[in-house]
PDB file of N, CA and C in Angstrom:
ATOM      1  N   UNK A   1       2.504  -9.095  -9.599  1.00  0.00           N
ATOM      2  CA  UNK A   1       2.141  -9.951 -10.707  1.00  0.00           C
ATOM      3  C   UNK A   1       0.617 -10.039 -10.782  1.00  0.00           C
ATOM      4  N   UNK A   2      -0.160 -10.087 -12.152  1.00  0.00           N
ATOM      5  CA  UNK A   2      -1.148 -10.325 -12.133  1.00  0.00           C
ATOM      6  C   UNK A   2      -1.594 -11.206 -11.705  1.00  0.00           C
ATOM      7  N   UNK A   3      -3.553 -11.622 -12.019  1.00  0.00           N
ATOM      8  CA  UNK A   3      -3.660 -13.009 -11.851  1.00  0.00           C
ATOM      9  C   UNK A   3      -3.196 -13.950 -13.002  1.00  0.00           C
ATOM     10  N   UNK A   4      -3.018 -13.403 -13.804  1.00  0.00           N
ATOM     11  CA  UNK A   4      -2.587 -14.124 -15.385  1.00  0.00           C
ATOM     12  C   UNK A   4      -1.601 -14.595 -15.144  1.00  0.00           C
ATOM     13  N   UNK A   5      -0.741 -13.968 -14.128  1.00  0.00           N
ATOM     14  CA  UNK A   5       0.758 -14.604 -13.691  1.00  0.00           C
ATOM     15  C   UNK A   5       1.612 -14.086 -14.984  1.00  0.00           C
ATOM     16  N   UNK A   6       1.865 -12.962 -15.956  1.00  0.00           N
ATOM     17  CA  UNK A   6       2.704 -12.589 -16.898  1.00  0.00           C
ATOM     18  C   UNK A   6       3.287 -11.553 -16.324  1.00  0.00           C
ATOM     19  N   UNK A   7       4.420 -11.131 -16.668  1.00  0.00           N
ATOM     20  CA  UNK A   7       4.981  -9.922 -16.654  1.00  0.00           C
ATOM     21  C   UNK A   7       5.171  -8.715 -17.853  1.00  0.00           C
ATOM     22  N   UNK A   8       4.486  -9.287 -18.812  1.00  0.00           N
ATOM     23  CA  UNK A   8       4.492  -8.059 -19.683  1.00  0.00           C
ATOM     24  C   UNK A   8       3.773  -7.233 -19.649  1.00  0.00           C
ATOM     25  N   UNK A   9       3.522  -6.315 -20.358  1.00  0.00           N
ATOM     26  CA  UNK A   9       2.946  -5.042 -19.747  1.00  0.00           C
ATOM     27  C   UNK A   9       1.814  -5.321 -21.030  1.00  0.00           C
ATOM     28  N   UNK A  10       0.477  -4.542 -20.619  1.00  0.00           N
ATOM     29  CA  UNK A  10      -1.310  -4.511 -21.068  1.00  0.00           C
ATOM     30  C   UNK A  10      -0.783  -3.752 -22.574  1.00  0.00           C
ATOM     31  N   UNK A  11      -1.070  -4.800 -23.534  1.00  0.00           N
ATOM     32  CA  UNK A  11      -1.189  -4.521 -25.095  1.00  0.00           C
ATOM     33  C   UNK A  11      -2.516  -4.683 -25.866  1.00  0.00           C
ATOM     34  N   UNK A  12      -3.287  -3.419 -26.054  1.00  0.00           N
ATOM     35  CA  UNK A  12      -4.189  -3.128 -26.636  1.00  0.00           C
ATOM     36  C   UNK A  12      -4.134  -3.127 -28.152  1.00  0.00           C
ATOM     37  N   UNK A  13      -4.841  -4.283 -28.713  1.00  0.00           N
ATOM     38  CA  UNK A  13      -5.016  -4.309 -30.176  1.00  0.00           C
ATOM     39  C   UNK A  13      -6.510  -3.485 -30.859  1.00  0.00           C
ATOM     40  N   UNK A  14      -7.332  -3.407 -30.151  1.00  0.00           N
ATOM     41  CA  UNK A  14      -8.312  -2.713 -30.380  1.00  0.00           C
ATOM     42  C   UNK A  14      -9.352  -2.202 -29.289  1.00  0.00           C
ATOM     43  N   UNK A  15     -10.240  -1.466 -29.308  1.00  0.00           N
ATOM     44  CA  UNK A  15     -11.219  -1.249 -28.537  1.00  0.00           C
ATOM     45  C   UNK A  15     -12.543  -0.981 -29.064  1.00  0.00           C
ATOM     46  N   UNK A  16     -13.570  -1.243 -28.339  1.00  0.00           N
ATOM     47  CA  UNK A  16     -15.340  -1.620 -29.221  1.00  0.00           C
ATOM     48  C   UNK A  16     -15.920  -0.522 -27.745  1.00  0.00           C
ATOM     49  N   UNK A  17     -16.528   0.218 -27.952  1.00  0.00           N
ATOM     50  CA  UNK A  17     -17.532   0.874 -27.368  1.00  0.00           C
ATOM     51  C   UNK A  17     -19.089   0.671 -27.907  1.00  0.00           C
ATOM     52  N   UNK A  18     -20.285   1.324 -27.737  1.00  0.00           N
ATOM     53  CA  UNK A  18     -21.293   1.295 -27.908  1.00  0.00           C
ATOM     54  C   UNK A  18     -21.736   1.931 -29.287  1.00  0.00           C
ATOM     55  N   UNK A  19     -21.110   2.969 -29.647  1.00  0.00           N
ATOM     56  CA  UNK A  19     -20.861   3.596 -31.072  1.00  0.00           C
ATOM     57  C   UNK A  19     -19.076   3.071 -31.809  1.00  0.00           C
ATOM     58  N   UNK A  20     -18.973   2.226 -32.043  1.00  0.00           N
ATOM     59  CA  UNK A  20     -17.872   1.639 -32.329  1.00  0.00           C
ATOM     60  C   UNK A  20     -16.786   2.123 -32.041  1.00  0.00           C
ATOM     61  N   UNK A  21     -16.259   3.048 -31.915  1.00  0.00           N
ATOM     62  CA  UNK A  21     -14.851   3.888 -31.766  1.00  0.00           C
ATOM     63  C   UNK A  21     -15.118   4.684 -30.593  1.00  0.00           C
ATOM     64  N   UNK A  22     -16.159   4.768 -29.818  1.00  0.00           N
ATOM     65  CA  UNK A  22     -17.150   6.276 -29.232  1.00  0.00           C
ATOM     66  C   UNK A  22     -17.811   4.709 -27.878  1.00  0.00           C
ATOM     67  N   UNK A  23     -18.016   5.598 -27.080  1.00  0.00           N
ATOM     68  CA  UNK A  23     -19.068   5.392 -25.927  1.00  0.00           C
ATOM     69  C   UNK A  23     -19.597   6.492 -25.474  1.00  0.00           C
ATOM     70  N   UNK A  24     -20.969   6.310 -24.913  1.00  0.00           N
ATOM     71  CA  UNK A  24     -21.703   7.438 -24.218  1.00  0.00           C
ATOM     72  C   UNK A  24     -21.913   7.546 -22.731  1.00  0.00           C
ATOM     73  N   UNK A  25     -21.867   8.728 -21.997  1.00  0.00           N
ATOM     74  CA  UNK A  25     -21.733   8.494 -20.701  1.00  0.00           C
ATOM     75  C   UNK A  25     -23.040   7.767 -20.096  1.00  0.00           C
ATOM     76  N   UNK A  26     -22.259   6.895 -19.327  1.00  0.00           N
ATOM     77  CA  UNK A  26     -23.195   5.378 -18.818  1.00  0.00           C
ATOM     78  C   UNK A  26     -23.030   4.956 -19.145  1.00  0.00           C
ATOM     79  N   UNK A  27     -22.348   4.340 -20.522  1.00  0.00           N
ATOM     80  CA  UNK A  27     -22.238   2.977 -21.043  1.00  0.00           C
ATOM     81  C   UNK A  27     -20.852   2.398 -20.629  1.00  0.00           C
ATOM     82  N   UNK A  28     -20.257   1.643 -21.268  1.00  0.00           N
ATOM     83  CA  UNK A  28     -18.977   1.315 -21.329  1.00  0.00           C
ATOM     84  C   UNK A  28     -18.368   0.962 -22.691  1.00  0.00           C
ATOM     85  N   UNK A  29     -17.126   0.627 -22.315  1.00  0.00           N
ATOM     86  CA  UNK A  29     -15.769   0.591 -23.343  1.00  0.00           C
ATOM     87  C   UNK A  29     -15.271  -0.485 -23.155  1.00  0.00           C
ATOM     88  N   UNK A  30     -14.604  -1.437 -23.667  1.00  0.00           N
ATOM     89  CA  UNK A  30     -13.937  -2.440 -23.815  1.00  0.00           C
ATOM     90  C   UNK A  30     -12.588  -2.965 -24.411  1.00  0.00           C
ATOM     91  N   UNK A  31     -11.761  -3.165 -24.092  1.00  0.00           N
ATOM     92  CA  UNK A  31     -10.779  -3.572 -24.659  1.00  0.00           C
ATOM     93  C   UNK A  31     -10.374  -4.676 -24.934  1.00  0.00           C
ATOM     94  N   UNK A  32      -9.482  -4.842 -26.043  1.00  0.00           N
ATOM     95  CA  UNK A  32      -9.114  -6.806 -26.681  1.00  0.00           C
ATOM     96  C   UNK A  32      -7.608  -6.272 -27.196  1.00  0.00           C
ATOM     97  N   UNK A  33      -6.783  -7.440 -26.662  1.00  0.00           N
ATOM     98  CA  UNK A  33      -5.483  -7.439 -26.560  1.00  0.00           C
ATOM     99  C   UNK A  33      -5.006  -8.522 -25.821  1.00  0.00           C
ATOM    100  N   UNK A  34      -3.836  -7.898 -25.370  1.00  0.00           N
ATOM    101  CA  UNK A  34      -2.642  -9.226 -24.122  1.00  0.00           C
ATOM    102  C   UNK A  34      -2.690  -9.142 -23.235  1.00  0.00           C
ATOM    103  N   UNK A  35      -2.572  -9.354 -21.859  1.00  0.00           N
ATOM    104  CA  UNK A  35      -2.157  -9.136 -20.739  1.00  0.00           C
ATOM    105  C   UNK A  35      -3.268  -7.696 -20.047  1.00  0.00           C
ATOM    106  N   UNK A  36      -4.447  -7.634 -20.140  1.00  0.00           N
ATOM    107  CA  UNK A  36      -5.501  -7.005 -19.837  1.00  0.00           C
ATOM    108  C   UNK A  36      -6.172  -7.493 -18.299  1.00  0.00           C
ATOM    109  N   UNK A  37      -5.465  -8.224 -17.943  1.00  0.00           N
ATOM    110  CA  UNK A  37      -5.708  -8.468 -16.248  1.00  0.00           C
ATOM    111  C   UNK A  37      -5.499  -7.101 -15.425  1.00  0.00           C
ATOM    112  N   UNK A  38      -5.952  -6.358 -15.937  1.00  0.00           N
ATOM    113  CA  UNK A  38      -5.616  -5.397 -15.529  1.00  0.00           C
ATOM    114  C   UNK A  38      -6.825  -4.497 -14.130  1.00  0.00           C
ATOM    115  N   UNK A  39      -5.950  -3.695 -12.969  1.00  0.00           N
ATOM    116  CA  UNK A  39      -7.688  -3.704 -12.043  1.00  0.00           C
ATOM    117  C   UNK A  39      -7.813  -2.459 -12.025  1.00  0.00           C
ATOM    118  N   UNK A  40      -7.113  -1.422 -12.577  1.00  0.00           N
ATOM    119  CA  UNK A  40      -7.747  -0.242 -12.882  1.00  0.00           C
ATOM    120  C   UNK A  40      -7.343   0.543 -14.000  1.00  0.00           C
ATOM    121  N   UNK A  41      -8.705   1.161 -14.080  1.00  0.00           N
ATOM    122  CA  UNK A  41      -8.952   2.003 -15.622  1.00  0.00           C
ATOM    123  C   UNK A  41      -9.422   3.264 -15.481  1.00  0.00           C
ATOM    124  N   UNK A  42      -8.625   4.763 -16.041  1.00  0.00           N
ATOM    125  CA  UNK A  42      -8.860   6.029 -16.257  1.00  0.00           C
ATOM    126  C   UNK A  42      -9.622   6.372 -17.664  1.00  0.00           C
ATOM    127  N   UNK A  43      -9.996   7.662 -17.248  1.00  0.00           N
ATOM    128  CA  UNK A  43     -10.247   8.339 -18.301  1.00  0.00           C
ATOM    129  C   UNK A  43      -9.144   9.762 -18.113  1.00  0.00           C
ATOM    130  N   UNK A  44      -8.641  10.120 -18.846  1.00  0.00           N
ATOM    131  CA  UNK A  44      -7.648  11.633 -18.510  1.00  0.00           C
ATOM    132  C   UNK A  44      -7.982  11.977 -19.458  1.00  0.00           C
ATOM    133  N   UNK A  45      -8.861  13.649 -19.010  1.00  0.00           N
ATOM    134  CA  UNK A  45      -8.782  14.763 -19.635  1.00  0.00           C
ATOM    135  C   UNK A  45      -7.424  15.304 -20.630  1.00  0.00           C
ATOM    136  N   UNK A  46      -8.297  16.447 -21.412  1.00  0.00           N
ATOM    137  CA  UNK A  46      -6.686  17.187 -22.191  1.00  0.00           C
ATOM    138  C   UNK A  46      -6.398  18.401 -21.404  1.00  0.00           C
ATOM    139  N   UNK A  47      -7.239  18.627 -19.987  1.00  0.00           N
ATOM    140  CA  UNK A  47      -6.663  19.177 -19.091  1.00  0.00           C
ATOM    141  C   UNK A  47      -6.368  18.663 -17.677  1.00  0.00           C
ATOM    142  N   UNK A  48      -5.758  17.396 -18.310  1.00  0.00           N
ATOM    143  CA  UNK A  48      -5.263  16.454 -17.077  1.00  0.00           C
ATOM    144  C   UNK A  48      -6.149  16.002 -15.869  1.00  0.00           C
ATOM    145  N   UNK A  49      -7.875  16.318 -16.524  1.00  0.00           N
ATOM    146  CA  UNK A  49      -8.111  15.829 -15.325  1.00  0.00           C
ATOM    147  C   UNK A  49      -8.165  14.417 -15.085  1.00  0.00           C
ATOM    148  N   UNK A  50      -8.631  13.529 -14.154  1.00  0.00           N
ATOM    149  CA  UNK A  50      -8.595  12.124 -13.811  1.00  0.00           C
ATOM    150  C   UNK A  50      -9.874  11.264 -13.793  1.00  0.00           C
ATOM    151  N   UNK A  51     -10.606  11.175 -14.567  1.00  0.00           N
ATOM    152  CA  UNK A  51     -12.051  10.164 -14.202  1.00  0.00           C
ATOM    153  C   UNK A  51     -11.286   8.484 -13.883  1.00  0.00           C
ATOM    154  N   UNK A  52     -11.604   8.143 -12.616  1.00  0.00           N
ATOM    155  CA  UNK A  52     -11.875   6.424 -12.682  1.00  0.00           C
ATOM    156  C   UNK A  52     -12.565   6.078 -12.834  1.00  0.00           C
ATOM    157  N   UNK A  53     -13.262   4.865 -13.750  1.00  0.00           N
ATOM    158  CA  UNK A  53     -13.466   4.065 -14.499  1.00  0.00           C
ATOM    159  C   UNK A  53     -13.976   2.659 -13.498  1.00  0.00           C
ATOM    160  N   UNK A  54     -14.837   2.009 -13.201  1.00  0.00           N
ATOM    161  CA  UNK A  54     -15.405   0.735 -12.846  1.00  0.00           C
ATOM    162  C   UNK A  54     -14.810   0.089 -13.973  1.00  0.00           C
ATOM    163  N   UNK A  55     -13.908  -0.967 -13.396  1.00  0.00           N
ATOM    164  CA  UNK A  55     -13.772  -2.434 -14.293  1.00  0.00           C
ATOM    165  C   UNK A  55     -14.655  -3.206 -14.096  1.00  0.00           C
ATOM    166  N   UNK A  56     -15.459  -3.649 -14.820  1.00  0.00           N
ATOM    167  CA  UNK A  56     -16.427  -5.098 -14.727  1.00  0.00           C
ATOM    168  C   UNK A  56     -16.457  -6.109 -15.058  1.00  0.00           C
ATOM    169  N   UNK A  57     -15.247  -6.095 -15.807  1.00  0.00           N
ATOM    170  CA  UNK A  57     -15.099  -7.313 -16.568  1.00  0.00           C
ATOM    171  C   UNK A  57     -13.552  -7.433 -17.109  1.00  0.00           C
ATOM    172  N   UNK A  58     -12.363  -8.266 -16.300  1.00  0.00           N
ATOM    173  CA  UNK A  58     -10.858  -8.436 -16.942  1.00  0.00           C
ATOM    174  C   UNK A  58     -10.482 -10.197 -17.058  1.00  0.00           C
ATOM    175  N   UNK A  59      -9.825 -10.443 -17.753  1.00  0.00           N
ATOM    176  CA  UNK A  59      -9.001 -11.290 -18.199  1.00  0.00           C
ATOM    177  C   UNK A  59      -7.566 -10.995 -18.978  1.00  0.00           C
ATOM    178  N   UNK A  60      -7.311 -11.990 -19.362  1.00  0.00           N
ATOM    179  CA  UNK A  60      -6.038 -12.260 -19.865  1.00  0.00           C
ATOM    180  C   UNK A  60      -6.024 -11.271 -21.467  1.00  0.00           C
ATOM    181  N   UNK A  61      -7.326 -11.601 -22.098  1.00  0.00           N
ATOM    182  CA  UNK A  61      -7.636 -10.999 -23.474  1.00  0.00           C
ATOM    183  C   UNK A  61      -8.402 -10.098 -23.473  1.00  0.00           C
ATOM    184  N   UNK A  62      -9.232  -9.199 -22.741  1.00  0.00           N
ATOM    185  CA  UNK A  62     -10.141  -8.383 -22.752  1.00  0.00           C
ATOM    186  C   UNK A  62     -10.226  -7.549 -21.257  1.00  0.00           C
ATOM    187  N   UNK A  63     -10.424  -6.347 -21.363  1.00  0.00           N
ATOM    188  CA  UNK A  63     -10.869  -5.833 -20.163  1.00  0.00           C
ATOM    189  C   UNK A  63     -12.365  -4.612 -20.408  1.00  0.00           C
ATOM    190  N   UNK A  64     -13.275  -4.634 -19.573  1.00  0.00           N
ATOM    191  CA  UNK A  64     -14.171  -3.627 -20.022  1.00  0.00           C
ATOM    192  C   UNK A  64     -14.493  -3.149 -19.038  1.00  0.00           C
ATOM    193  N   UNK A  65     -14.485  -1.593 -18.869  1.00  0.00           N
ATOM    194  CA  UNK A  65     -15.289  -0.970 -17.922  1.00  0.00           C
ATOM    195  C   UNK A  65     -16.377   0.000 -18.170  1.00  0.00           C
ATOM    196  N   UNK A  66     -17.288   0.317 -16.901  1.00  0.00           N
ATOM    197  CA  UNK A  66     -18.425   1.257 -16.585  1.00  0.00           C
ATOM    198  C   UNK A  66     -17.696   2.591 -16.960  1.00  0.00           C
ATOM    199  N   UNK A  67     -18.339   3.740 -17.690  1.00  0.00           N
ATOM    200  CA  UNK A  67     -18.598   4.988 -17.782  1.00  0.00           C
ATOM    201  C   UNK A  67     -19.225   5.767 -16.711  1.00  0.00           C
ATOM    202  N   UNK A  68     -18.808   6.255 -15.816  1.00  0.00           N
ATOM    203  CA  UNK A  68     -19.504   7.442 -15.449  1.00  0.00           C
ATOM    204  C   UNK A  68     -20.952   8.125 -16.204  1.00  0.00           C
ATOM    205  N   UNK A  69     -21.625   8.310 -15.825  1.00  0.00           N
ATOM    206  CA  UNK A  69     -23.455   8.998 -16.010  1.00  0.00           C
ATOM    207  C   UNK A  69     -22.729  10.268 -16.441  1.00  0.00           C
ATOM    208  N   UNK A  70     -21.979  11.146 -15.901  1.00  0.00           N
ATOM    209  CA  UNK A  70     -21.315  12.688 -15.387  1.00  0.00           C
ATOM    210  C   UNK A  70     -20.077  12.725 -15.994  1.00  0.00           C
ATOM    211  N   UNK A  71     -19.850  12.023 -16.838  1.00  0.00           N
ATOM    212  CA  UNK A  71     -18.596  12.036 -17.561  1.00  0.00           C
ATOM    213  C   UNK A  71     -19.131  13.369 -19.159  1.00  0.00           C
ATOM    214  N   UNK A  72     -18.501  14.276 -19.093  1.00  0.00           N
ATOM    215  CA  UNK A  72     -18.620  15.197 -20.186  1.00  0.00           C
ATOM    216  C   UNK A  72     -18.873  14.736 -21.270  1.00  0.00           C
ATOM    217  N   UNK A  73     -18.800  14.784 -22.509  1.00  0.00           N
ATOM    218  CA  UNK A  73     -18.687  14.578 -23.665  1.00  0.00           C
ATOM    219  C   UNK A  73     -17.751  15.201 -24.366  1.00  0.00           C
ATOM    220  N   UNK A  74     -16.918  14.570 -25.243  1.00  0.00           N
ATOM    221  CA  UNK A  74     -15.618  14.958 -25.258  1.00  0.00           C
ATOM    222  C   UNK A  74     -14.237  13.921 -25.511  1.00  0.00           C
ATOM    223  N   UNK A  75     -13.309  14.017 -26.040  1.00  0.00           N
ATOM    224  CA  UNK A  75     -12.129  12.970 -26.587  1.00  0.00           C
ATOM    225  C   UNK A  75     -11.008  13.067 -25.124  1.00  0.00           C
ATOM    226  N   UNK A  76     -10.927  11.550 -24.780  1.00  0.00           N
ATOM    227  CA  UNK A  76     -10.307  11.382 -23.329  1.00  0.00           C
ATOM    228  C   UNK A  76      -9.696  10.248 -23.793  1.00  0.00           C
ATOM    229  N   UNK A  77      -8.102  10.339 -23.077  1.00  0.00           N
ATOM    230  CA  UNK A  77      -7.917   8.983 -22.918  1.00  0.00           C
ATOM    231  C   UNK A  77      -8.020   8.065 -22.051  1.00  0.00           C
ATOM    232  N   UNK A  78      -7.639   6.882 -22.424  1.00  0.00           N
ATOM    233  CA  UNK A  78      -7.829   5.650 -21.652  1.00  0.00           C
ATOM    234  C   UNK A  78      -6.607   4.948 -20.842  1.00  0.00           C
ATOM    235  N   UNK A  79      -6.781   5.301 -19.539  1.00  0.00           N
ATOM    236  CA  UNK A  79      -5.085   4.485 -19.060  1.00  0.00           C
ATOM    237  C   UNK A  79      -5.308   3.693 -18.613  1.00  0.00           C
ATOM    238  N   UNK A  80      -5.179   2.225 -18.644  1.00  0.00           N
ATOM    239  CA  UNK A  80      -5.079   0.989 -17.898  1.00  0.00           C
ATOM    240  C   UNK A  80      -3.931   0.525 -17.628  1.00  0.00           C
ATOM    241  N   UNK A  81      -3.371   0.659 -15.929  1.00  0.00           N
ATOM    242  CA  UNK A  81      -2.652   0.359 -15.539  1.00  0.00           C
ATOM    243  C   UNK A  81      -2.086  -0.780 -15.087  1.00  0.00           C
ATOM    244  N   UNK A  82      -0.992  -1.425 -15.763  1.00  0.00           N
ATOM    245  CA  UNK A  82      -0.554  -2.863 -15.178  1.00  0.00           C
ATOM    246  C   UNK A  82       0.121  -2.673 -14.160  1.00  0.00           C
ATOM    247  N   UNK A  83       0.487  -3.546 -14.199  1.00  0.00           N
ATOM    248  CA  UNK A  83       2.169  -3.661 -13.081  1.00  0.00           C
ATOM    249  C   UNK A  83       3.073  -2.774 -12.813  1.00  0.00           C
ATOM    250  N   UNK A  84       3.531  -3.052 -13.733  1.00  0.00           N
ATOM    251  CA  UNK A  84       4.703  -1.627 -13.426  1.00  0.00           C
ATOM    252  C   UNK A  84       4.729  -0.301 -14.852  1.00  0.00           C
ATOM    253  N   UNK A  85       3.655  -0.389 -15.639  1.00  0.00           N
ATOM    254  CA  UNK A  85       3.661   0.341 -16.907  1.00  0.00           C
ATOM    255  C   UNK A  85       1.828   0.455 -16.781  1.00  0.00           C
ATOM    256  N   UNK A  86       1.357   1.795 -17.785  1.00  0.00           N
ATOM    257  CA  UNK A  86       0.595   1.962 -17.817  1.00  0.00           C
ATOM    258  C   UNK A  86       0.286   1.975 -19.453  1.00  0.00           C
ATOM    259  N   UNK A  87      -0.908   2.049 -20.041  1.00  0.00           N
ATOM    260  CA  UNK A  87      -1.042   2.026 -21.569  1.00  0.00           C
ATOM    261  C   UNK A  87      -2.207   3.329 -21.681  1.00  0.00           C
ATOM    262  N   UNK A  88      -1.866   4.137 -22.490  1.00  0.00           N
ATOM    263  CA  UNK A  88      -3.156   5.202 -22.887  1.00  0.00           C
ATOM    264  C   UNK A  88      -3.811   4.420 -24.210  1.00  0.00           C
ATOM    265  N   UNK A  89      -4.966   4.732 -24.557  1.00  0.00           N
ATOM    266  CA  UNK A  89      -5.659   4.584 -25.445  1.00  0.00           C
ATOM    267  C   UNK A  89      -6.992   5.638 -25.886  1.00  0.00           C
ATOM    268  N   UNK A  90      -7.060   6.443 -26.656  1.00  0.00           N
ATOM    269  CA  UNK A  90      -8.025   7.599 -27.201  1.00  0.00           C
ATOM    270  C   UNK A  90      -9.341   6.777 -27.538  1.00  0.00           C
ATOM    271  N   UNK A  91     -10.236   7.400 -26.608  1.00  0.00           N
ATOM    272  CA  UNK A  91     -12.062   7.134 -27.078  1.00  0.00           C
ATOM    273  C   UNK A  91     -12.783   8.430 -27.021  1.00  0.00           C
ATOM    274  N   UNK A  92     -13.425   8.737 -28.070  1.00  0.00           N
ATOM    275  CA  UNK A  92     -14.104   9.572 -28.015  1.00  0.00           C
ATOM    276  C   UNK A  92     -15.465   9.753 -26.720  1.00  0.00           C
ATOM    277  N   UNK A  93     -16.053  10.175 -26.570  1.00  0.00           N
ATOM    278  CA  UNK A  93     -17.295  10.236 -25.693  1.00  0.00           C
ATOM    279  C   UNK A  93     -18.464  11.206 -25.943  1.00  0.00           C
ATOM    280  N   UNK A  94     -19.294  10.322 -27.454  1.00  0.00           N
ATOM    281  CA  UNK A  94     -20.250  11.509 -28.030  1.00  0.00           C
ATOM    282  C   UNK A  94     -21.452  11.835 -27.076  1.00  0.00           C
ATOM    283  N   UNK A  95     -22.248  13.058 -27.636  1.00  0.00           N
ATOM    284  CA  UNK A  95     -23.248  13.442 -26.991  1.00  0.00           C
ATOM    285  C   UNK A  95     -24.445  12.094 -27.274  1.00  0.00           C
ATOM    286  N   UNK A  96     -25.243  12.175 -26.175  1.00  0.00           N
ATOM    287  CA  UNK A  96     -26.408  11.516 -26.152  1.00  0.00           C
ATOM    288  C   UNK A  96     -26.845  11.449 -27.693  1.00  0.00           C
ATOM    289  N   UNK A  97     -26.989  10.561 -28.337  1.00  0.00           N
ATOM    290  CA  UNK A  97     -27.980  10.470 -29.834  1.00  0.00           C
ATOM    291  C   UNK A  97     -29.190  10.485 -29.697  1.00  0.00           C
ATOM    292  N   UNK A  98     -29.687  10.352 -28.634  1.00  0.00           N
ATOM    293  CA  UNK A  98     -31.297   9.551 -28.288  1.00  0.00           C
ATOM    294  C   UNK A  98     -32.085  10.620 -27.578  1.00  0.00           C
ATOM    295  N   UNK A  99     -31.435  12.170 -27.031  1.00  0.00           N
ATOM    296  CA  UNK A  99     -31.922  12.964 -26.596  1.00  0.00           C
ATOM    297  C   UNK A  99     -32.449  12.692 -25.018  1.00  0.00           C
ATOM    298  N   UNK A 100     -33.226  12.953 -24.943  1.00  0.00           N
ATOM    299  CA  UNK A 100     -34.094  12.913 -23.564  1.00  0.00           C
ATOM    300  C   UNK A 100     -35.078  11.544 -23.343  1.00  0.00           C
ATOM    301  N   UNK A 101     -35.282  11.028 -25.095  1.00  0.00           N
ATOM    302  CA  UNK A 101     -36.543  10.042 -25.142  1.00  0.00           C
ATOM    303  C   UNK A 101     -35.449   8.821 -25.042  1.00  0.00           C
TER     304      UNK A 101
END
């Protein structure tokens, strides 16, 4: 059981990154929904690979985690795992906008 003390499983109504739909590697991603007590968060490749994810921030309504620096650029999903169920969610991960400066 979480700390929320629910048993339903992590329902994602939306997610806010740094480019609204998009985060860049180093930044983070965030989620807003139900039952987001959640203590760990992926990124999975579309060739299955596995990035974990720093949570820094969960509750009952929101969960947000750290990006990887070394995370590619590229469309990954998002698994945050509850209890006994896991939830995917698609974020893009654009290239740097800001270049080098």
């Amino acid at each position: 059981m979480s700390r929320s003390g629910s048993s339903l499983p992590p329902t994602v109504w939306w997610a806010q990154g740094n480019d609204f739909d998009a985060s860049s590697p180093g930044s983070a991603v965030r989620f807003f929904g139900r039952c987001l007590d959640v203590g760990k968060a992926e990124f999975v490749g579309s060739d299955g690979s596995v990035t974990s994810l720093k949570v820094t921030q969960r509750d009952v309504w929101s969960c947000a985690a750290e990006i990887p620096k070394d995370v590619k650029p590229g469309s990954y999903a998002v698994r945050l795992e509850g209890r006994e169920t896991g939830l995917t969610w698609c974020v893009k991960v654009p290239d740097n906008p800001w270049g080098e400066k």
